[in-house]
N, C-alpha and C. Protein backbone atom coordinates (compact mmCIF):
# COMPACT_ATOMS: atom_id res chain seq x y z
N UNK A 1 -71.08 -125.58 46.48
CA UNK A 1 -70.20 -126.19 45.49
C UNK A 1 -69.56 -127.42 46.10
N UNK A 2 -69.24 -128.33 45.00
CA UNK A 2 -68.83 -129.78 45.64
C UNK A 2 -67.34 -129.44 45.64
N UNK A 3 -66.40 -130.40 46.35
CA UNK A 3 -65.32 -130.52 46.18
C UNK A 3 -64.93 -130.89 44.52
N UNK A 4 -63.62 -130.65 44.46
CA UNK A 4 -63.57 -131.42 43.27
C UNK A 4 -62.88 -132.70 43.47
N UNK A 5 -63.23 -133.24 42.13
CA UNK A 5 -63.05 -134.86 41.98
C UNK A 5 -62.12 -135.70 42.47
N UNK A 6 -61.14 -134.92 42.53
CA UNK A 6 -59.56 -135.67 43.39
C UNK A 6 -60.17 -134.90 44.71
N UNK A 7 -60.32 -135.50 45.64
CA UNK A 7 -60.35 -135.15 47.09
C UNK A 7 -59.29 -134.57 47.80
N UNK A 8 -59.06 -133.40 47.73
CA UNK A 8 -57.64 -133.18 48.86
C UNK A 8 -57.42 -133.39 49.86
N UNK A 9 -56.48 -133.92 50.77
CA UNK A 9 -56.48 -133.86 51.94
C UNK A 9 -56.66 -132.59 53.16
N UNK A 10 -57.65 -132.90 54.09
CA UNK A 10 -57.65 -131.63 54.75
C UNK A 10 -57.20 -131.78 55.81
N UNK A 11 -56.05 -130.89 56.09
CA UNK A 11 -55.36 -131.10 57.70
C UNK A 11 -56.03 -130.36 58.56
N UNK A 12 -56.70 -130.54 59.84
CA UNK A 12 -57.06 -130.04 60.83
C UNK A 12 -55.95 -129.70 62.13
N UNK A 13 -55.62 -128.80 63.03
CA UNK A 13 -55.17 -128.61 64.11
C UNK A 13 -55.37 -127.22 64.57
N UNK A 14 -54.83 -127.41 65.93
CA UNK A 14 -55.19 -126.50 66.75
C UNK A 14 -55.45 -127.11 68.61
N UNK A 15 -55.60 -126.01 69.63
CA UNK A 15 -55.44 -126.71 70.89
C UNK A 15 -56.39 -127.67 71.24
N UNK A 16 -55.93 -128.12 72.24
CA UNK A 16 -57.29 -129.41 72.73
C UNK A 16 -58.47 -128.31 73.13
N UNK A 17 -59.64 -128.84 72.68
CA UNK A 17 -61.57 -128.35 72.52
C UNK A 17 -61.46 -127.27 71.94
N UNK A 18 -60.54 -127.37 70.65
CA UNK A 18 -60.73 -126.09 69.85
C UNK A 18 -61.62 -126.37 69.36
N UNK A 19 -62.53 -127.70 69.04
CA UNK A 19 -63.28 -127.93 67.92
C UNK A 19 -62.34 -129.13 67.22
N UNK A 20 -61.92 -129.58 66.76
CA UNK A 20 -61.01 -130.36 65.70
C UNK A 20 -61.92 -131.55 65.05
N UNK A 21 -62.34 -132.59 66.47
CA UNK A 21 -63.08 -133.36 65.90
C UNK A 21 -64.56 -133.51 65.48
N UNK A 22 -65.12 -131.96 65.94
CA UNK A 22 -66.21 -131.59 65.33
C UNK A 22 -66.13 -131.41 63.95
N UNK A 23 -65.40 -130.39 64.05
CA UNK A 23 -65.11 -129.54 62.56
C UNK A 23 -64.44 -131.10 61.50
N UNK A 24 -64.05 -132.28 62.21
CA UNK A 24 -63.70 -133.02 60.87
C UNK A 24 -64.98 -133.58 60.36
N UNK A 25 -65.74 -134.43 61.64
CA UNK A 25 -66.99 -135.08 61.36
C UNK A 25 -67.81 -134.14 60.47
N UNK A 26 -67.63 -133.28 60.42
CA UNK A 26 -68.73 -132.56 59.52
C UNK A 26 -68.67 -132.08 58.50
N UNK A 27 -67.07 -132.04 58.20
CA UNK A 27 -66.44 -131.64 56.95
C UNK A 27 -66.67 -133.25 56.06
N UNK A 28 -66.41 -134.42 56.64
CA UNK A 28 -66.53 -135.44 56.09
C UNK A 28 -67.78 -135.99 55.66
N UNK A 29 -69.17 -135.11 56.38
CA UNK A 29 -70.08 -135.31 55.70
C UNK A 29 -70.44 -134.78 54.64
N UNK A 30 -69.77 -133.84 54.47
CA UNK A 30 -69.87 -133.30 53.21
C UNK A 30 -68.91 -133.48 52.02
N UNK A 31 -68.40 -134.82 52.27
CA UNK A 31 -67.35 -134.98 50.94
C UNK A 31 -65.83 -135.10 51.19
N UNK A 32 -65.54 -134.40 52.12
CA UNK A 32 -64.27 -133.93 52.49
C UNK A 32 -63.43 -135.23 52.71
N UNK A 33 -62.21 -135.24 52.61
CA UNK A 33 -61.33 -136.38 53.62
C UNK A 33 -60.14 -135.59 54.13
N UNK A 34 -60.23 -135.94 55.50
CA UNK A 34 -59.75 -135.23 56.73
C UNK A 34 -58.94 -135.68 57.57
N UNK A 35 -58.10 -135.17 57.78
CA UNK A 35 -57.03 -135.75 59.03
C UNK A 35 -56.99 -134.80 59.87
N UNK A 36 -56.95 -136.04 61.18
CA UNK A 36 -56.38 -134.43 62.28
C UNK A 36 -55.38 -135.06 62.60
N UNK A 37 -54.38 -133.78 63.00
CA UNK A 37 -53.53 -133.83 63.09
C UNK A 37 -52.82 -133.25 64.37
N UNK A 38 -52.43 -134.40 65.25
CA UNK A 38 -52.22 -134.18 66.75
C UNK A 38 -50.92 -133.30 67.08
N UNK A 39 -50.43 -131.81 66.36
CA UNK A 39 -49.58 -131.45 66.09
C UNK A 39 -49.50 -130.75 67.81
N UNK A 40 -50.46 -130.59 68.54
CA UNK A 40 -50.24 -129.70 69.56
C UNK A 40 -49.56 -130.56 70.79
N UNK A 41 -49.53 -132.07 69.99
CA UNK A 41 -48.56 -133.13 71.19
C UNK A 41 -47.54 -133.48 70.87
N UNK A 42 -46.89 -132.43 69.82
CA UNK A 42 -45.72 -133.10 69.03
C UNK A 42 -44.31 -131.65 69.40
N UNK A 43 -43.08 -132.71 69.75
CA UNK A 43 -42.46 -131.61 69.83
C UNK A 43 -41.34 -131.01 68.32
N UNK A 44 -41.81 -131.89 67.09
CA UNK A 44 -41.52 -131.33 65.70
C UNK A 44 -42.12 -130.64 65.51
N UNK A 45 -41.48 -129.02 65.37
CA UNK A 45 -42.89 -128.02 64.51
C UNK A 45 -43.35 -128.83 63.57
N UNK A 46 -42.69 -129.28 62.64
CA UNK A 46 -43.77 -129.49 61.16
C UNK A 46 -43.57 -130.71 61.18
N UNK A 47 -43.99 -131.59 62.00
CA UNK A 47 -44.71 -133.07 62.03
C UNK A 47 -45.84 -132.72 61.23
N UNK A 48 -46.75 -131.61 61.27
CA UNK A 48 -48.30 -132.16 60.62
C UNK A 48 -47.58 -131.96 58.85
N UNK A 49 -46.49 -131.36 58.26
CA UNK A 49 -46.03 -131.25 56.97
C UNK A 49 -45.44 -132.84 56.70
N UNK A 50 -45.03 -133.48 57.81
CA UNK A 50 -44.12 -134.85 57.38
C UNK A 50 -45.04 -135.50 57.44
N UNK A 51 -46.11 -136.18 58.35
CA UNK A 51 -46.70 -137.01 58.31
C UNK A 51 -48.55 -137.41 57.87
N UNK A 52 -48.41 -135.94 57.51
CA UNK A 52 -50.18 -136.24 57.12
C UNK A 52 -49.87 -135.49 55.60
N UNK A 53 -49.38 -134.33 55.50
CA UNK A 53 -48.91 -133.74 53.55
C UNK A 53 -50.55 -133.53 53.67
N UNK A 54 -51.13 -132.57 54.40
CA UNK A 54 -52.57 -131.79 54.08
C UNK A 54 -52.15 -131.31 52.44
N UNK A 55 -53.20 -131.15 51.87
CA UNK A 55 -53.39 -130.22 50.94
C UNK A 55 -53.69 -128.88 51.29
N UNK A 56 -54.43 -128.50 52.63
CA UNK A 56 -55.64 -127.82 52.72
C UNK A 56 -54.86 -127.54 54.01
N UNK A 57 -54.67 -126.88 55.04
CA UNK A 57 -54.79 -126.82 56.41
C UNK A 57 -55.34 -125.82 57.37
N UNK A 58 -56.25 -126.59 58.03
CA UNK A 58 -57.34 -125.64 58.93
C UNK A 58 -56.61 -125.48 60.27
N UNK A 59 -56.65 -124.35 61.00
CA UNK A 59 -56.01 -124.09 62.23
C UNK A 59 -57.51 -123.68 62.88
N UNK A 60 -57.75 -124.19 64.06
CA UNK A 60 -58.71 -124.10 65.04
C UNK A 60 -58.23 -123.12 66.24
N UNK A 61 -58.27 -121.96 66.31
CA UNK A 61 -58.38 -121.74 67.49
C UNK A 61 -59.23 -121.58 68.95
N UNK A 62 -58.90 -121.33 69.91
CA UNK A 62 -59.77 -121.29 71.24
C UNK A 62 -59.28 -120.81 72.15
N UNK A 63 -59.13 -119.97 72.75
CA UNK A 63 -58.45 -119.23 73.66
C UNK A 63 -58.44 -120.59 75.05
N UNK A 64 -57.03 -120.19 76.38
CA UNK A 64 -56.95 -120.93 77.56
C UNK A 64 -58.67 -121.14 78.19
N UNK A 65 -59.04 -120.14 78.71
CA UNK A 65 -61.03 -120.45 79.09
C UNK A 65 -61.87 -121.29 78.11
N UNK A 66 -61.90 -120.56 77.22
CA UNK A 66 -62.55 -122.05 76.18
C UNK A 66 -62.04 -122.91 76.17
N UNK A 67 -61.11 -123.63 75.81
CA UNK A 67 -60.48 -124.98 75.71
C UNK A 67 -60.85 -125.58 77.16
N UNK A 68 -60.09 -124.80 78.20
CA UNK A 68 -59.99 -125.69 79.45
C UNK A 68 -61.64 -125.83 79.83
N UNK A 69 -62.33 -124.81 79.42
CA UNK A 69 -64.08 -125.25 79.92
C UNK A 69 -64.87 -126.46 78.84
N UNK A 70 -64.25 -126.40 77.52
CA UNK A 70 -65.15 -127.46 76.76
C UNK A 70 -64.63 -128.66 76.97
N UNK A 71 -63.05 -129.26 77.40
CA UNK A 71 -62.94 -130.50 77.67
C UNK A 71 -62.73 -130.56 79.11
N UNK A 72 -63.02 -129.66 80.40
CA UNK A 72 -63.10 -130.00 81.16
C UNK A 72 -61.63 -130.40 81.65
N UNK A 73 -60.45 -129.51 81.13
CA UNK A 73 -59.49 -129.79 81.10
C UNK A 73 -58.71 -129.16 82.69
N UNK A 74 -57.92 -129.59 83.66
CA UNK A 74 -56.83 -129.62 84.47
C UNK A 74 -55.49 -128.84 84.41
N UNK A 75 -55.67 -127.79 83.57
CA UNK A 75 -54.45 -127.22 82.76
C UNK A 75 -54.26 -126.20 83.78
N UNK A 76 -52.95 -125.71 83.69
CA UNK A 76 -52.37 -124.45 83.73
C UNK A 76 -52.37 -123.88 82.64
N UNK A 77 -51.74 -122.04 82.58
CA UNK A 77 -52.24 -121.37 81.25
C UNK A 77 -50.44 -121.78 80.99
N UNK A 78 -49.39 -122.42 81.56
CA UNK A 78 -48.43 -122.90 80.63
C UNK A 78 -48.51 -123.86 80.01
N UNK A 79 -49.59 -125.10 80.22
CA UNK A 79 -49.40 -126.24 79.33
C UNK A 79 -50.40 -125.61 78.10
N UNK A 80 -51.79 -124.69 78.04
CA UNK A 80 -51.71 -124.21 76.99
C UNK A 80 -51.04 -123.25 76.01
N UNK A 81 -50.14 -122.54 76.99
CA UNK A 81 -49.10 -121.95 76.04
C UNK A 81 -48.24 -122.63 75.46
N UNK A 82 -48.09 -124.03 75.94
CA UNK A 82 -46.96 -125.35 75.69
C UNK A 82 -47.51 -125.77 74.14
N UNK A 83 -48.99 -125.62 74.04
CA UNK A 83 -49.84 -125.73 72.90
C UNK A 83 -49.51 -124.78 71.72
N UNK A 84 -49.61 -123.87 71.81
CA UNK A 84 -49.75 -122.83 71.44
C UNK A 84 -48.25 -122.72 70.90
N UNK A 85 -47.07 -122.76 71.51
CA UNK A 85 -45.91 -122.85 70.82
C UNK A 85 -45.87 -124.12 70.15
N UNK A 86 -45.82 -125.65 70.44
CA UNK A 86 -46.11 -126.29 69.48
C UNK A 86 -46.52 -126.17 68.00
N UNK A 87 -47.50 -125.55 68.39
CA UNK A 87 -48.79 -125.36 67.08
C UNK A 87 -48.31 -123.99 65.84
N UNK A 88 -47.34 -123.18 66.30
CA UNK A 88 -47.17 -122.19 66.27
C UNK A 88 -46.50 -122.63 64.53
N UNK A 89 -46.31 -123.10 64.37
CA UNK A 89 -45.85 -123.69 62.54
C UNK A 89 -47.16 -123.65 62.07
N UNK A 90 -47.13 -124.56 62.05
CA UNK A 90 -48.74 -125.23 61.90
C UNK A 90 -49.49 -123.48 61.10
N UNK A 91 -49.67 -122.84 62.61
CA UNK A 91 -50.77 -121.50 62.04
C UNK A 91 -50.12 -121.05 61.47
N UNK A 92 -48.73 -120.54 61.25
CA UNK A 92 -48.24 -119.71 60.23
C UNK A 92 -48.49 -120.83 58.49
N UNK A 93 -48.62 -121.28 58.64
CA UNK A 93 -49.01 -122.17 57.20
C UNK A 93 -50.10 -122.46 56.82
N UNK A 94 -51.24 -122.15 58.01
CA UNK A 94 -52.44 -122.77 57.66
C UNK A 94 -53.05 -122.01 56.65
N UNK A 95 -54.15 -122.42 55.32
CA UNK A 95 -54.52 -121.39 54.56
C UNK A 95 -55.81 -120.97 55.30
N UNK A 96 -56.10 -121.81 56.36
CA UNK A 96 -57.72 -121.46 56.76
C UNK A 96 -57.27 -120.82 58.62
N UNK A 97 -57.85 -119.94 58.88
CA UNK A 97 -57.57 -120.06 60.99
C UNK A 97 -58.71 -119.60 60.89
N UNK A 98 -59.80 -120.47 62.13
CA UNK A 98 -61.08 -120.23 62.56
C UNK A 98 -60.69 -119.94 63.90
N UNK A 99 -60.82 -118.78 64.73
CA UNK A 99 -61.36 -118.46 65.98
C UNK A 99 -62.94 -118.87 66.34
N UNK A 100 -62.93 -119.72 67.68
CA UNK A 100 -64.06 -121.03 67.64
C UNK A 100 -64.38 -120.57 68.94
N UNK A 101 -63.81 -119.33 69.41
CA UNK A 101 -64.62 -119.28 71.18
C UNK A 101 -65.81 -118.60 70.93
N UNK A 102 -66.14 -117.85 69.90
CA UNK A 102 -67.85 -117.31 70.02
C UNK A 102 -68.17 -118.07 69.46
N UNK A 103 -67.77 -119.19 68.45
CA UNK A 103 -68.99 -119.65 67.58
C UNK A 103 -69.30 -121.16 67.81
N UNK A 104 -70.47 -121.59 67.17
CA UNK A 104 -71.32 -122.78 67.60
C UNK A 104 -70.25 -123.92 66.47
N UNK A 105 -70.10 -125.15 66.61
CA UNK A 105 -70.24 -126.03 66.33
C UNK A 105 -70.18 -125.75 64.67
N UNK A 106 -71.76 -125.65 64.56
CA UNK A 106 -71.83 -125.09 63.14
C UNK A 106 -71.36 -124.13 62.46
N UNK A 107 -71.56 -122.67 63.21
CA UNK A 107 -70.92 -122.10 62.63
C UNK A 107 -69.42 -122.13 62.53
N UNK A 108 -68.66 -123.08 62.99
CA UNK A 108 -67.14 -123.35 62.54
C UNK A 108 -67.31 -123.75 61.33
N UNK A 109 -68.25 -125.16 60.84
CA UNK A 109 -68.22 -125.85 60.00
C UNK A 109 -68.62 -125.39 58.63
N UNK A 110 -69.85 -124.04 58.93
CA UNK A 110 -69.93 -122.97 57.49
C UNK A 110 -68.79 -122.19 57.41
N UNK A 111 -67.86 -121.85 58.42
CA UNK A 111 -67.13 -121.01 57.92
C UNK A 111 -66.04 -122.11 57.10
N UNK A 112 -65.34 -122.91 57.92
CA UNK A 112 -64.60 -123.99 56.97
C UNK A 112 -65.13 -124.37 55.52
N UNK A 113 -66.77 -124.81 55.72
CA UNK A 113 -67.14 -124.63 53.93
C UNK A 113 -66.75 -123.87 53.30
N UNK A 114 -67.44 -122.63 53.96
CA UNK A 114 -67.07 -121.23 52.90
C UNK A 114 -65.52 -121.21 52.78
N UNK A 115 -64.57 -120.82 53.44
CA UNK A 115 -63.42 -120.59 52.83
C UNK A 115 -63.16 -121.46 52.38
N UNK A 116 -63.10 -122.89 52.05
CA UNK A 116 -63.01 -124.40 51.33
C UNK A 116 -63.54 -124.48 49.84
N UNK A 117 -64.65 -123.80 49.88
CA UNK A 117 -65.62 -123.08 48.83
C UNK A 117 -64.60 -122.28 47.88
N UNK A 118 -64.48 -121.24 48.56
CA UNK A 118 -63.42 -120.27 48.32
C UNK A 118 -62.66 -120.95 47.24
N UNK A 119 -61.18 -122.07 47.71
CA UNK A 119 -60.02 -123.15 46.84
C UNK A 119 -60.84 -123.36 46.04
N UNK A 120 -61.94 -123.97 45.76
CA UNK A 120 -62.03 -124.45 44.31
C UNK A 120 -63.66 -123.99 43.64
N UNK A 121 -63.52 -122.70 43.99
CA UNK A 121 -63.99 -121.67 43.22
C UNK A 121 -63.72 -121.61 41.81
């Protein structure tokens, strides 16, 4: 099913190599218009509510091992818990949360269809 005709905005977030800028590029090939939203560097919980007004909001997760192995990241497990409280608005609001440490690329991006599918059913 296509989106419908007014495009909603879709907010993306979640920790660094949760996926984010995968999951937008691919949502946007399919119609979508997408923001991500750098909420896990912000110390306003609801910066991603003031400055992007998603319609839609996807929460990406990835546990400390995934994240720090897909970007090759330098972290301690407090600067991703530093994430993780940040973000911590954000997921309580999101209508979508994908857990992204078992799955491929793609399969983030069918599951985001499908529940996306889902809204305008």
């Amino acid at each position: 099913m296509e989106p419908p005709s007014k495009r909603p905005l879709i907010g993306v977030v979640g920790p660094c190599g949760s996926g984010k800028s995968t999951l937008i590029a691919g949502l946007e090939q399919h119609g979508y218009v997408c923001r991500h939203i750098a909420q896990e560097h912000s110390y306003v919980p609801s910066m991603w509510q003031v400055i992007a007004k998603p319609d839609i909001l996807i929460y990406l997760h990835a546990s400390y091992p995934v994240s720090t192995a897909r970007r090759r990241l330098d972290w301690q497990p407090k600067d991703y818990e530093e994430q993780l409280r940040r973000l911590a608005h954000a997921r309580t609001h999101a209508q979508i949360v994908i857990d992204t440490d078992n799955l491929t690329p793609k399969q983030v991006l069918q599951t985001a269809l499908n529940a996306l599918n889902e809204f305008f059913a």
